[in-house]
N, C-alpha and C. Protein backbone atom coordinates (compact mmCIF):
# COMPACT_ATOMS: atom_id res chain seq x y z
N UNK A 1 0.85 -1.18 0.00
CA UNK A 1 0.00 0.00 0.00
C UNK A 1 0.89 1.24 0.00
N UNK A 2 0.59 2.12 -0.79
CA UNK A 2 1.52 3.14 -0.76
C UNK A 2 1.10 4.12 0.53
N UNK A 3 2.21 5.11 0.36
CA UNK A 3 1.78 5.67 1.85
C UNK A 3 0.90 7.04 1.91
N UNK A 4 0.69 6.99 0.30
CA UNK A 4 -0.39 8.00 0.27
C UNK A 4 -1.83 7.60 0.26
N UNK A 5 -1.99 6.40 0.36
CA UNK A 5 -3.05 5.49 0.74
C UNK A 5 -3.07 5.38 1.75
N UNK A 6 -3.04 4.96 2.60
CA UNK A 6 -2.62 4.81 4.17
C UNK A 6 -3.00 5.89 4.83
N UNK A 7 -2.05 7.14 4.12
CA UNK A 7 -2.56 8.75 4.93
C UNK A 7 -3.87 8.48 4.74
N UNK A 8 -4.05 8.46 3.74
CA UNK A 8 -5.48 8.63 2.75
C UNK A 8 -6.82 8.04 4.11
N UNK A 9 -6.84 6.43 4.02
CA UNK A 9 -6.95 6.16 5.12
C UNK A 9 -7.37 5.97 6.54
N UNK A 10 -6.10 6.77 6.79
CA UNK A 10 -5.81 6.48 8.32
C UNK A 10 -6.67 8.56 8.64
N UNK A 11 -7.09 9.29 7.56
CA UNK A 11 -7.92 10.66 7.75
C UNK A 11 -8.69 9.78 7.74
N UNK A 12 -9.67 9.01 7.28
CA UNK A 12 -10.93 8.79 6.53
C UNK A 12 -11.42 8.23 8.09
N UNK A 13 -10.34 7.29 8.30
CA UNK A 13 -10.80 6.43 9.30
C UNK A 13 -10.99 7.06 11.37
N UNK A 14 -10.07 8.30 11.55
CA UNK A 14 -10.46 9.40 12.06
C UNK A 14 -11.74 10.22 12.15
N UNK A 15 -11.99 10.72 10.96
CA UNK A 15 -13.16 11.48 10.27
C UNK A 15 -14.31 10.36 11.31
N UNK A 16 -14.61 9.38 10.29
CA UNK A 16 -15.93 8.65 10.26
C UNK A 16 -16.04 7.87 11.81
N UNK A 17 -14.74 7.75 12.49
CA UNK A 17 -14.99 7.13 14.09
C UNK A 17 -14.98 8.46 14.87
N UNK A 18 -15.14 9.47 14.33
CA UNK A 18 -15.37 10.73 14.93
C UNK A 18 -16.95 10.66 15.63
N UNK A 19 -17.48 10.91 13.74
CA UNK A 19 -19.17 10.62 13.56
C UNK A 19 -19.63 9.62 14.46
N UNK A 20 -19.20 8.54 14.18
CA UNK A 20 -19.81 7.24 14.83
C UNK A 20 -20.23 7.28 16.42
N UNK A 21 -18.55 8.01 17.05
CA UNK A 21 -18.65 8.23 18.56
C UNK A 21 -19.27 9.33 19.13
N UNK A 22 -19.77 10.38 18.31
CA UNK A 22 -20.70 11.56 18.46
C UNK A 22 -22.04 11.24 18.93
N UNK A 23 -22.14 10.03 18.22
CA UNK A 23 -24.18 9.95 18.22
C UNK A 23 -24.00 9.68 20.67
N UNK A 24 -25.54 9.85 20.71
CA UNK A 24 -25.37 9.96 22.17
C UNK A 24 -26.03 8.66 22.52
N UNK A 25 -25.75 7.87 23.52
CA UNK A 25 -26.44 7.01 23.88
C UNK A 25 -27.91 6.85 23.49
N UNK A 26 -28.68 7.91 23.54
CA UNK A 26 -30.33 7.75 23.57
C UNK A 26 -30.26 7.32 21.82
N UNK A 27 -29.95 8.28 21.53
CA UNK A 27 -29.69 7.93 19.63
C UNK A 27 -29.50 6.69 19.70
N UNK A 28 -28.43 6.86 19.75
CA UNK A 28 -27.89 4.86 19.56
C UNK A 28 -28.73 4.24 20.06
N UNK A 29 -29.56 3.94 20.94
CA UNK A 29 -30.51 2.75 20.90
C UNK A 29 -32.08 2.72 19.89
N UNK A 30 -32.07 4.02 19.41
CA UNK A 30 -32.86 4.21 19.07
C UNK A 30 -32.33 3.76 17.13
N UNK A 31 -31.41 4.31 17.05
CA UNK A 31 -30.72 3.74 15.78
C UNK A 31 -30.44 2.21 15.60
N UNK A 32 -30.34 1.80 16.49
CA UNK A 32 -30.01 0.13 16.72
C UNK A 32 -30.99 -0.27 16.48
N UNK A 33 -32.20 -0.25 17.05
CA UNK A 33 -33.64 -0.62 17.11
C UNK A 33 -33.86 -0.53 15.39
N UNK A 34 -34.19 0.99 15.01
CA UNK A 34 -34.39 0.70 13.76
C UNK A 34 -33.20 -0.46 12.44
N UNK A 35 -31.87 -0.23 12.75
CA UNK A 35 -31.41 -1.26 12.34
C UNK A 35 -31.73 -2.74 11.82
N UNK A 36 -31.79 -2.82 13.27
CA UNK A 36 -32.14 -4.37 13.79
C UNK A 36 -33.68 -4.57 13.31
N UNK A 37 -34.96 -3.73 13.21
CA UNK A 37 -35.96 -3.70 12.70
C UNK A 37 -35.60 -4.22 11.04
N UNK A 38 -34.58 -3.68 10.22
CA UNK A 38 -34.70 -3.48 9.25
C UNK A 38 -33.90 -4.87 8.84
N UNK A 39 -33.42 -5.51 9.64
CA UNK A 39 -32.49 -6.78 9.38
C UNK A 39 -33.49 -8.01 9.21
N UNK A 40 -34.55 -7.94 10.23
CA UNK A 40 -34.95 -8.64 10.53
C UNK A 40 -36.48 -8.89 9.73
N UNK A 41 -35.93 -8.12 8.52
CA UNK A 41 -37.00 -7.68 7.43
C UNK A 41 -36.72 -8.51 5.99
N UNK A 42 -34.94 -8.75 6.05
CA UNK A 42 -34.58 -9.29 4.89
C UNK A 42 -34.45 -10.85 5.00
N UNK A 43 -34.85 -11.10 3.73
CA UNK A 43 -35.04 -12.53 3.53
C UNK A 43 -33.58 -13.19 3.38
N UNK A 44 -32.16 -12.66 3.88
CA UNK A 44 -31.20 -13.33 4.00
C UNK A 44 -31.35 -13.56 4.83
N UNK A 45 -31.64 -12.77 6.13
CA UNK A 45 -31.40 -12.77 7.35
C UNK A 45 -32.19 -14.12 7.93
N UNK A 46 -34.00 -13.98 7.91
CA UNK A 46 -34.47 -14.90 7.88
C UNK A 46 -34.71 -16.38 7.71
N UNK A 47 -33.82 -16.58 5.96
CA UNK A 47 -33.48 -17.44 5.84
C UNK A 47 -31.73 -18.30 6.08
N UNK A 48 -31.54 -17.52 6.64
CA UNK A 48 -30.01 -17.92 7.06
C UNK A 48 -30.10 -18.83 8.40
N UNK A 49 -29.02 -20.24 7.62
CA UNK A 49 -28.88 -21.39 8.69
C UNK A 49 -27.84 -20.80 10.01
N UNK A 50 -26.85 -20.17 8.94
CA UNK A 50 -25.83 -19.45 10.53
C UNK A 50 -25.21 -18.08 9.91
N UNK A 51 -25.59 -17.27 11.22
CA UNK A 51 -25.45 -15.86 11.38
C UNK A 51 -24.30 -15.65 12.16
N UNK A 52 -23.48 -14.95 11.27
CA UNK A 52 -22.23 -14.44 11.94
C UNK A 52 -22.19 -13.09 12.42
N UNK A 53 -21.58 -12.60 13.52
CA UNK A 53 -22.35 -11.04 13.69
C UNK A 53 -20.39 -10.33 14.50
N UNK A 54 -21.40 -9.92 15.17
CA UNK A 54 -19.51 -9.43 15.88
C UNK A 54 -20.02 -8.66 17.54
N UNK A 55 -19.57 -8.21 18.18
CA UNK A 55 -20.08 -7.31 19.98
C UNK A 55 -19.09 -6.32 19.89
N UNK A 56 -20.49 -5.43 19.54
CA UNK A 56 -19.93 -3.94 19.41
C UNK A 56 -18.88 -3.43 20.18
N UNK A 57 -18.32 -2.05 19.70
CA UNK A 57 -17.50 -1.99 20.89
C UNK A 57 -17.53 -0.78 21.53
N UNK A 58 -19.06 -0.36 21.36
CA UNK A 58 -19.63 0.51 22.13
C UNK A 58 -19.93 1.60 21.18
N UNK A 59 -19.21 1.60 19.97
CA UNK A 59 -19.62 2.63 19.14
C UNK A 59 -20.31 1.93 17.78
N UNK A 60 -20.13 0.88 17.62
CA UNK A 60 -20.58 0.47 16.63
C UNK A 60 -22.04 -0.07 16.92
N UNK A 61 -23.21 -0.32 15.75
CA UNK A 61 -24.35 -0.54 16.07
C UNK A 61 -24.23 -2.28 16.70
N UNK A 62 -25.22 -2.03 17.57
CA UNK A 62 -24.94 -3.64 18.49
C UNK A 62 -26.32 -4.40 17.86
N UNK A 63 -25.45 -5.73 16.99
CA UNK A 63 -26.35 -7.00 16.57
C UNK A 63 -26.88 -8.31 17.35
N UNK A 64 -26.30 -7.89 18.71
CA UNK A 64 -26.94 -9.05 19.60
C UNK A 64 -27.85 -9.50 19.72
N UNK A 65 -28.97 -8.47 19.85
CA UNK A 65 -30.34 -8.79 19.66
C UNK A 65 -31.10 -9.07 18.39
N UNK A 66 -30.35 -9.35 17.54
CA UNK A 66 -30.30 -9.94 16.13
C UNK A 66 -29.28 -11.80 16.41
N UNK A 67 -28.85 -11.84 16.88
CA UNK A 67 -28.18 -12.90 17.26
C UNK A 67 -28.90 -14.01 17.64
N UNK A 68 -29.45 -13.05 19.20
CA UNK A 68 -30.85 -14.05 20.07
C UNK A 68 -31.67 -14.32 19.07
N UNK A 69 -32.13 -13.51 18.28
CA UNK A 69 -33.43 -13.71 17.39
C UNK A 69 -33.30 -14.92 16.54
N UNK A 70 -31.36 -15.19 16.03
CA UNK A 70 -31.36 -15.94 14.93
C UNK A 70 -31.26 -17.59 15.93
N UNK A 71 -30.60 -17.64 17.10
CA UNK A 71 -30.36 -18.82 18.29
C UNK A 71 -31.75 -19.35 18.37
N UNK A 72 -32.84 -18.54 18.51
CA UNK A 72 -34.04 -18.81 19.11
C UNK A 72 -34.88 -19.19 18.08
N UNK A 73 -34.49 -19.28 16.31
CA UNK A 73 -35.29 -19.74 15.67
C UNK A 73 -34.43 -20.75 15.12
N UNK A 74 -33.44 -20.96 15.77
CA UNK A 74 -32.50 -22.30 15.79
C UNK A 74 -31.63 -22.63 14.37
N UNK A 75 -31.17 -21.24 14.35
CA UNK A 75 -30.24 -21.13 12.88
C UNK A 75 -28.59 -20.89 14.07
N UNK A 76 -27.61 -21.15 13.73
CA UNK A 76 -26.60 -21.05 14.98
C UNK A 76 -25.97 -19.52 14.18
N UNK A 77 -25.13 -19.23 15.33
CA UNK A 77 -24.50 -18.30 15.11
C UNK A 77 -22.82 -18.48 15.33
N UNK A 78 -22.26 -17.38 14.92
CA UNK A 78 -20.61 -17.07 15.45
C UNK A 78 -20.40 -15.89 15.53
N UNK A 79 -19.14 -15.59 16.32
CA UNK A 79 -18.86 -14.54 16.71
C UNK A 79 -17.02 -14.37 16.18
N UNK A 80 -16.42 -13.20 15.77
CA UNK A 80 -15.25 -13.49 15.86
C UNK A 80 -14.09 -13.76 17.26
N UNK A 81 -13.16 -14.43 17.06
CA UNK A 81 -12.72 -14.82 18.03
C UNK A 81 -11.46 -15.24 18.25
N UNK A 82 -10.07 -14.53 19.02
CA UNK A 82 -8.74 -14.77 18.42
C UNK A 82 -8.31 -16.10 18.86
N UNK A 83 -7.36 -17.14 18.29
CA UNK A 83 -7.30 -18.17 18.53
C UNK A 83 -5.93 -18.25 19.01
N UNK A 84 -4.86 -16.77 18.83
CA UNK A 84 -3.60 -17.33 19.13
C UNK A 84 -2.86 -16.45 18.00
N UNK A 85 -3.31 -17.04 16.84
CA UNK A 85 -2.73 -17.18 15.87
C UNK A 85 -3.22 -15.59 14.50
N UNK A 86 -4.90 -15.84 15.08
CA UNK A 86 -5.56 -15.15 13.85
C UNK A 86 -7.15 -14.80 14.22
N UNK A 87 -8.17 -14.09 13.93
CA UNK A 87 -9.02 -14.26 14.00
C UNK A 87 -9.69 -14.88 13.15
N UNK A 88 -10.71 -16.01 13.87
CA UNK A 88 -11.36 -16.89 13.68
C UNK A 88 -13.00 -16.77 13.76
N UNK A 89 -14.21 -17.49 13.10
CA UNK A 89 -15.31 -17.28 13.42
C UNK A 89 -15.67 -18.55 14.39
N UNK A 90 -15.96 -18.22 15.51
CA UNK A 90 -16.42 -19.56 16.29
C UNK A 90 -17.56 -19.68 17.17
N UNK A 91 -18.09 -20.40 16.87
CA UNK A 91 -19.79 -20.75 17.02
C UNK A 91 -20.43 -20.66 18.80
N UNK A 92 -21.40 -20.00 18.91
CA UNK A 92 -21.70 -20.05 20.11
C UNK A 92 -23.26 -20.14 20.64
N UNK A 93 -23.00 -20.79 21.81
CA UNK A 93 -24.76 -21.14 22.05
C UNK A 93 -25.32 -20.17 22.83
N UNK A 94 -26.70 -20.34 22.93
CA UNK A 94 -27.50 -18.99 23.66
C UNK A 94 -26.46 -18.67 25.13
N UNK A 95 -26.31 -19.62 25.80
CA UNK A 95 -25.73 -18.78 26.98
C UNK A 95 -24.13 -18.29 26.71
N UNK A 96 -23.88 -18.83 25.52
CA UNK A 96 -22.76 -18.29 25.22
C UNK A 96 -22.26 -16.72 25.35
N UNK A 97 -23.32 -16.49 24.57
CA UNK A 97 -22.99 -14.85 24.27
C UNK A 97 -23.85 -13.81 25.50
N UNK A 98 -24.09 -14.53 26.47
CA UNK A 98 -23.62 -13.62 27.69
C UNK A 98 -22.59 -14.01 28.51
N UNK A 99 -21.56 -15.47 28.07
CA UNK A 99 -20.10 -15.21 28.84
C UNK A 99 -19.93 -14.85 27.74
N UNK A 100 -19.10 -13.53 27.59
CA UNK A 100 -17.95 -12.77 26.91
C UNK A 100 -16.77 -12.52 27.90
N UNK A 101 -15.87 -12.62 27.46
CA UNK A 101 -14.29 -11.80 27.56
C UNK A 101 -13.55 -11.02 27.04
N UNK A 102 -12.80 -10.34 27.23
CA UNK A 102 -11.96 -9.21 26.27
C UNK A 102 -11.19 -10.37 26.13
N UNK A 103 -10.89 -9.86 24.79
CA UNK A 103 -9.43 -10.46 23.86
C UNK A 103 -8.68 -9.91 23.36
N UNK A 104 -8.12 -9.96 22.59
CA UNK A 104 -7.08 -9.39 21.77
C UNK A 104 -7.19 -8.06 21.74
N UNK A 105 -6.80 -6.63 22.00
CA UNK A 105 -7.25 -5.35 21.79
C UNK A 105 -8.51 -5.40 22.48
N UNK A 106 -8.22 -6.19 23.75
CA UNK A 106 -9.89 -5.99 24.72
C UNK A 106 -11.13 -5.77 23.79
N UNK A 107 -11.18 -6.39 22.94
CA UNK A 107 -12.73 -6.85 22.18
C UNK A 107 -13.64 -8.17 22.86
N UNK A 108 -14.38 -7.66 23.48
CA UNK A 108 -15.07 -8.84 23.58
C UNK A 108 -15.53 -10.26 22.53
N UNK A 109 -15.50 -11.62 23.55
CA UNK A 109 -15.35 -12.62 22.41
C UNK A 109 -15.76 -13.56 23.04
N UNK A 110 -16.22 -14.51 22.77
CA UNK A 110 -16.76 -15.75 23.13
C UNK A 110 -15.48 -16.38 23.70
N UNK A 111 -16.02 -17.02 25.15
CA UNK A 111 -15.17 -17.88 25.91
C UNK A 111 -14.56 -18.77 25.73
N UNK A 112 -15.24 -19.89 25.28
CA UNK A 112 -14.70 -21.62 24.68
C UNK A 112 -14.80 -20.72 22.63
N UNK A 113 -14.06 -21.85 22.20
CA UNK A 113 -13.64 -21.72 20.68
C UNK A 113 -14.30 -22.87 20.27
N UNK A 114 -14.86 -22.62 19.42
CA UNK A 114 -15.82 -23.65 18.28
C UNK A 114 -15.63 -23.51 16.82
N UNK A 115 -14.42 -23.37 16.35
CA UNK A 115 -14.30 -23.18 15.01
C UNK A 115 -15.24 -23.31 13.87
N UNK A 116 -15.64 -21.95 13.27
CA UNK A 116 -16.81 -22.87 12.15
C UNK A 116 -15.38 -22.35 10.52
N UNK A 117 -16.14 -23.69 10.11
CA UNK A 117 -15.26 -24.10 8.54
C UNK A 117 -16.03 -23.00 7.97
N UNK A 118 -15.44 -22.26 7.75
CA UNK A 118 -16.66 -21.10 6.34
C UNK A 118 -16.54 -22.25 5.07
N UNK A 119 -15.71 -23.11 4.78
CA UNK A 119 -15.79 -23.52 3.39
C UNK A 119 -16.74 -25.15 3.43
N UNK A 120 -16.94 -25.41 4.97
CA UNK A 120 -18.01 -26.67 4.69
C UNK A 120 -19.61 -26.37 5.33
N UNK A 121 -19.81 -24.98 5.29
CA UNK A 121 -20.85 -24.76 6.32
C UNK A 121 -21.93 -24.74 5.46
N UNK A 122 -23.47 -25.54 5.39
CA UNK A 122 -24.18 -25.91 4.69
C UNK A 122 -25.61 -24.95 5.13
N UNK A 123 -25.94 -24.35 4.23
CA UNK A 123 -27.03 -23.87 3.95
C UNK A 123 -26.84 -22.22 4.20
N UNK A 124 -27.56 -21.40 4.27
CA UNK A 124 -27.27 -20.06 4.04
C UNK A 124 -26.80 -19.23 5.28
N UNK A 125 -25.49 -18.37 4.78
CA UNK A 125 -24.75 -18.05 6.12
C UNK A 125 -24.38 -16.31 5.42
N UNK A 126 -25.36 -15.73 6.58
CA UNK A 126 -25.41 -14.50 6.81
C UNK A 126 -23.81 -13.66 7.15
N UNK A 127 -23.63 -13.02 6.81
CA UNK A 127 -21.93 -12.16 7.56
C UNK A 127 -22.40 -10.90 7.61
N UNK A 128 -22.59 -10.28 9.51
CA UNK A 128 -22.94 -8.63 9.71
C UNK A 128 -21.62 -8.68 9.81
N UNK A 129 -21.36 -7.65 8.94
CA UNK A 129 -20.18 -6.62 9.02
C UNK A 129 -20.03 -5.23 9.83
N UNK A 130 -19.30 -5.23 10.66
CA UNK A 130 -19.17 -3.65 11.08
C UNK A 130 -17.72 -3.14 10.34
N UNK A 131 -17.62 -1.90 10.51
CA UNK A 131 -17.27 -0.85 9.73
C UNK A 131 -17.12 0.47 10.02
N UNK A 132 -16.20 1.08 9.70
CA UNK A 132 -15.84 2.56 10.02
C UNK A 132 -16.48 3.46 8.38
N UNK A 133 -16.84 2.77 7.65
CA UNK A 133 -17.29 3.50 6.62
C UNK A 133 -18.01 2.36 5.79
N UNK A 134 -18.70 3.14 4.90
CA UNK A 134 -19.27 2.44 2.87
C UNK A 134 -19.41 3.10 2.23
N UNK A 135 -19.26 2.71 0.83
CA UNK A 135 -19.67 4.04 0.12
C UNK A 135 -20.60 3.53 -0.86
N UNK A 136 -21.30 4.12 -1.91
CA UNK A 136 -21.87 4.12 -3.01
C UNK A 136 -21.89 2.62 -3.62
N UNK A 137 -20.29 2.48 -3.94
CA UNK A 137 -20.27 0.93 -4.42
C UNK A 137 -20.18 -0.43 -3.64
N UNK A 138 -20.38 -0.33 -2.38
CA UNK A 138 -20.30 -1.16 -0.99
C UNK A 138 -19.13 -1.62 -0.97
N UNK A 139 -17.92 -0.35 -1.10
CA UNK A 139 -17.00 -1.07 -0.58
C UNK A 139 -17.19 -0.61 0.79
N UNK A 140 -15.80 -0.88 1.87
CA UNK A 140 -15.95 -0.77 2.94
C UNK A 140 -14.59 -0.54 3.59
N UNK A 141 -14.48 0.08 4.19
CA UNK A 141 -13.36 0.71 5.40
C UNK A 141 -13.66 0.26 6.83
N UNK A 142 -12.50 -0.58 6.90
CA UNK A 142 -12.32 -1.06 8.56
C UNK A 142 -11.41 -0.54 9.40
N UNK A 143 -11.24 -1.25 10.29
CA UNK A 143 -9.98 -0.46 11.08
C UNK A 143 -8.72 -0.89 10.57
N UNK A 144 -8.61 -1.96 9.42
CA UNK A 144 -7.27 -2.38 8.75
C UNK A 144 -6.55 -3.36 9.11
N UNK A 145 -7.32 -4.08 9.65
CA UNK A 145 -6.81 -5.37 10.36
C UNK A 145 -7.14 -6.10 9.31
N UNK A 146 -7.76 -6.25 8.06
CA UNK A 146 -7.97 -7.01 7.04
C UNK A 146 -8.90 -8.23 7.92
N UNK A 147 -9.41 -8.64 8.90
CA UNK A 147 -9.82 -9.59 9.28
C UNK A 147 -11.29 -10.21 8.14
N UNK A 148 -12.20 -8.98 8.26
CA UNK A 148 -13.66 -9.08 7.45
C UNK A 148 -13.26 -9.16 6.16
N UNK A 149 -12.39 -8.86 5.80
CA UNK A 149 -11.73 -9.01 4.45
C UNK A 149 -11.16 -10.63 4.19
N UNK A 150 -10.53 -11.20 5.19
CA UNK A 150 -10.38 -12.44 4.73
C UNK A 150 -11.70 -13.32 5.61
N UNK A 151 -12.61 -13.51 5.92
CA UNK A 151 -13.99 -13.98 6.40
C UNK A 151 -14.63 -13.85 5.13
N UNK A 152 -14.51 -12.90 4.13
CA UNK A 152 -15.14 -13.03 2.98
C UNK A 152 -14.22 -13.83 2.03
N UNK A 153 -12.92 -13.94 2.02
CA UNK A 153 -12.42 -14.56 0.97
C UNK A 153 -12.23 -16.03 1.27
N UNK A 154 -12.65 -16.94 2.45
CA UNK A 154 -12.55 -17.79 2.92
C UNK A 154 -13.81 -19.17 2.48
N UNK A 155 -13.06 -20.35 1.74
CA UNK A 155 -14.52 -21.16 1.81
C UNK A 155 -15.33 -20.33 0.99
N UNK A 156 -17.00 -20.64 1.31
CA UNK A 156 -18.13 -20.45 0.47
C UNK A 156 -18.36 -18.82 1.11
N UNK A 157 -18.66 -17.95 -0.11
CA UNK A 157 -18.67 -16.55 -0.12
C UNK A 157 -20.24 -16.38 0.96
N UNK A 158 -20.18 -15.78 1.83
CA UNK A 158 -21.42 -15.72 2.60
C UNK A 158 -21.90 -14.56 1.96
N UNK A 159 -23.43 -14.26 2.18
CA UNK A 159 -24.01 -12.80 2.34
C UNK A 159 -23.73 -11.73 3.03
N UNK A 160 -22.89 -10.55 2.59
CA UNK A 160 -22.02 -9.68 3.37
C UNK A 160 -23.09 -8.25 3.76
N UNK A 161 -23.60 -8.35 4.82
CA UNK A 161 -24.42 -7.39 5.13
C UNK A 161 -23.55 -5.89 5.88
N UNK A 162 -23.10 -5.14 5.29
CA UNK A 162 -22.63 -4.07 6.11
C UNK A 162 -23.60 -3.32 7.46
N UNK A 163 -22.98 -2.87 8.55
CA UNK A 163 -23.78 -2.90 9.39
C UNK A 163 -23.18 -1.53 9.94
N UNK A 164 -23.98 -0.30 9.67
CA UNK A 164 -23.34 0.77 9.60
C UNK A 164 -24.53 2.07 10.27
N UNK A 165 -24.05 2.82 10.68
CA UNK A 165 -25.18 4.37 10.98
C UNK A 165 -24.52 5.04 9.61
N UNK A 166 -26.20 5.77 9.33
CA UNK A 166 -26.19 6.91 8.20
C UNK A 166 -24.77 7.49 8.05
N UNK A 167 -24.39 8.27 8.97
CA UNK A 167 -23.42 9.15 9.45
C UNK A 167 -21.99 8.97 8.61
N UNK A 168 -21.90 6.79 8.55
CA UNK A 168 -21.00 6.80 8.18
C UNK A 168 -20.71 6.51 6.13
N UNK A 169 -21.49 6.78 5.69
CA UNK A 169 -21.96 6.86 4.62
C UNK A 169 -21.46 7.83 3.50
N UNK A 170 -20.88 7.23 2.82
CA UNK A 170 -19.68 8.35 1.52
C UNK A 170 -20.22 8.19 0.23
N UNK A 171 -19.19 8.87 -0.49
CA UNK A 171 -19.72 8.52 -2.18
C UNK A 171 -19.07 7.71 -2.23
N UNK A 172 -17.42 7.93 -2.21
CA UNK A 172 -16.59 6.92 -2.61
C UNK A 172 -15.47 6.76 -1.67
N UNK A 173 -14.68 5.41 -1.55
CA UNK A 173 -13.57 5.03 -0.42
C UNK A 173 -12.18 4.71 -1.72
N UNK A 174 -11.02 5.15 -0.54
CA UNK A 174 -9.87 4.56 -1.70
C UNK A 174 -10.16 2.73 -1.55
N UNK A 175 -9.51 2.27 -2.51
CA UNK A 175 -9.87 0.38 -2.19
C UNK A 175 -8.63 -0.26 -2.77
N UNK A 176 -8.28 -1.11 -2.04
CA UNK A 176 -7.16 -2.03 -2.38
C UNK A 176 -7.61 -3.26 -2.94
N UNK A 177 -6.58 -4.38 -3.78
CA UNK A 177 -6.97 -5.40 -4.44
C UNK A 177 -7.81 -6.06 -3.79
N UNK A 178 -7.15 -6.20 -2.62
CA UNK A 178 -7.57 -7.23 -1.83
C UNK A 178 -8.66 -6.60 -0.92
N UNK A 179 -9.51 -5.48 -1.03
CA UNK A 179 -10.51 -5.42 -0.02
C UNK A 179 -12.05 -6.14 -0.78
N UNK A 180 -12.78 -6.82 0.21
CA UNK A 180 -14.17 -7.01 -0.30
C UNK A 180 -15.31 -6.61 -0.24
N UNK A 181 -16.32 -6.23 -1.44
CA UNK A 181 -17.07 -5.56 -1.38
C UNK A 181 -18.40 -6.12 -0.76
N UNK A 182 -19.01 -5.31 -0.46
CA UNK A 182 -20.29 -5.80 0.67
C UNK A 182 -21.68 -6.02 -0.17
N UNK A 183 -22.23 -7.34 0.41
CA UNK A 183 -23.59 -7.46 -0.69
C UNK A 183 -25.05 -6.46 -0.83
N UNK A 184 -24.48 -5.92 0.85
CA UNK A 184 -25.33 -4.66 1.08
C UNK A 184 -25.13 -4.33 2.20
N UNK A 185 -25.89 -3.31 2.39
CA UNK A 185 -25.56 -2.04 3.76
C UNK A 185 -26.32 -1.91 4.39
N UNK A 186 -26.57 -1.86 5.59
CA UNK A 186 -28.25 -1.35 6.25
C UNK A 186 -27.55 -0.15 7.68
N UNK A 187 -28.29 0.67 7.29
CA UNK A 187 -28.45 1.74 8.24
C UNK A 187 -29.68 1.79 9.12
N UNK A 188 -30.04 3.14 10.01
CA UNK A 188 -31.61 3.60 10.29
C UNK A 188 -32.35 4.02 9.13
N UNK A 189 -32.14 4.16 8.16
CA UNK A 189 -32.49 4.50 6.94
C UNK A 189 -33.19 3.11 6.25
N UNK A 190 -32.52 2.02 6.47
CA UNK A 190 -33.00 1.11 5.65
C UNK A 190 -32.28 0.18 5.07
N UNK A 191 -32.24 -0.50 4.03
CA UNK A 191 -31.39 -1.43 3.55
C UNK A 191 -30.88 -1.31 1.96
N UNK A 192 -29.83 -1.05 1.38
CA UNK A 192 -29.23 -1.00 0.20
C UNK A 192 -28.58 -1.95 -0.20
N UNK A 193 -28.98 -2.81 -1.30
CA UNK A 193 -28.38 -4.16 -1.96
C UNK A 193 -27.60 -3.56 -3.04
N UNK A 194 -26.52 -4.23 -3.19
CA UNK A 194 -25.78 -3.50 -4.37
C UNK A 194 -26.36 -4.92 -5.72
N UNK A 195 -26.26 -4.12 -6.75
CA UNK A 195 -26.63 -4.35 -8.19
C UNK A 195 -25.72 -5.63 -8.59
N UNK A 196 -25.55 -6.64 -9.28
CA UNK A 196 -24.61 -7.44 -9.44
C UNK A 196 -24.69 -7.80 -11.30
């Protein structure tokens, strides 16, 4: 990456966790709600055998209660989760995801490790993405850890739902070879599928 990319970036990614950490508590639940209203609207979501999601980290919109929803109609879920080595997606049961622990960069994460195979996992598998940005063409800006970037290039390509507030919403992002683009976006606003 050159390093005028990087600057490029490492402003963008400033800027938009600016926005993100602005909204005030009352907002944010109220933005989550509609979110999560609007997730729970799409027929990926619905029909998805396992839902992968992530635990906010206080600024990002929280999919938990999208999680319970998917446990309780008995589609499984995962969470990411460091193994040592790398982050991993690994599967967790309802009481799971109220033991959490900080991990790696104190992110909360599921306790025991349950590795799920993204490349043998059978029937339709949802991926919420969080994100410091999207733009127009669903690409997406993370914090640069490339992690959601290789979760998509891994095994069978899941449904990449970006999981984002209005706020953080552009025309366009710089993009590298290797970043992946998102199958769609959902804000409080609603839900945007990109064209294929």
């Amino acid at each position: 990456m050159s390093d005028e990319l990087k600057s490029s970036k490492k402003l963008l990614r400033k800027h938009f966790l600016g926005l993100r950490t602005a909204i005030t508590a009352e907002d944010r639940l109220c933005l989550d709600r509609s979110i999560a209203d609007h997730v729970r609207g799409m027929k990926e979501f619905q029909e998805a055998s396992v839902v992968a999601g992530y635990v906010t980290d206080g600024t990002e919109p929280d999919v938990i209660p999208l999680l319970r929803d998917a446990l309780r109609r008995g589609s499984e879920v995962c969470l990411p989760k460091w193994n040592g080595t790398e982050y991993i997606l690994s599967y967790v049961r309802e009481d799971g995801i109220d033991r959490l622990e900080p991990g790696k960069w104190g992110l909360m994460e599921p306790v025991a490790t349950d590795p799920a195979d993204l490349g043998k996992i059978c029937g339709n598998l949802l991926l919420l993405v969080p994100g410091v940005a999207f733009d127009e063409s669903f690409a997406r800006l993370g914090r640069g850890g490339g992690i959601y970037d290789r979760f998509l290039a891994a095994g069978r390509r899941p449904f990449a739902l970006g999981v984002f507030y209005e706020c953080q919403r552009t025309l366009t992002l710089p993009r590298e070879k290797h970043d992946a683009f998102l199958d769609a976006a959902v804000t409080e606003s609603g839900v945007r599928k990109r064209i294929t």
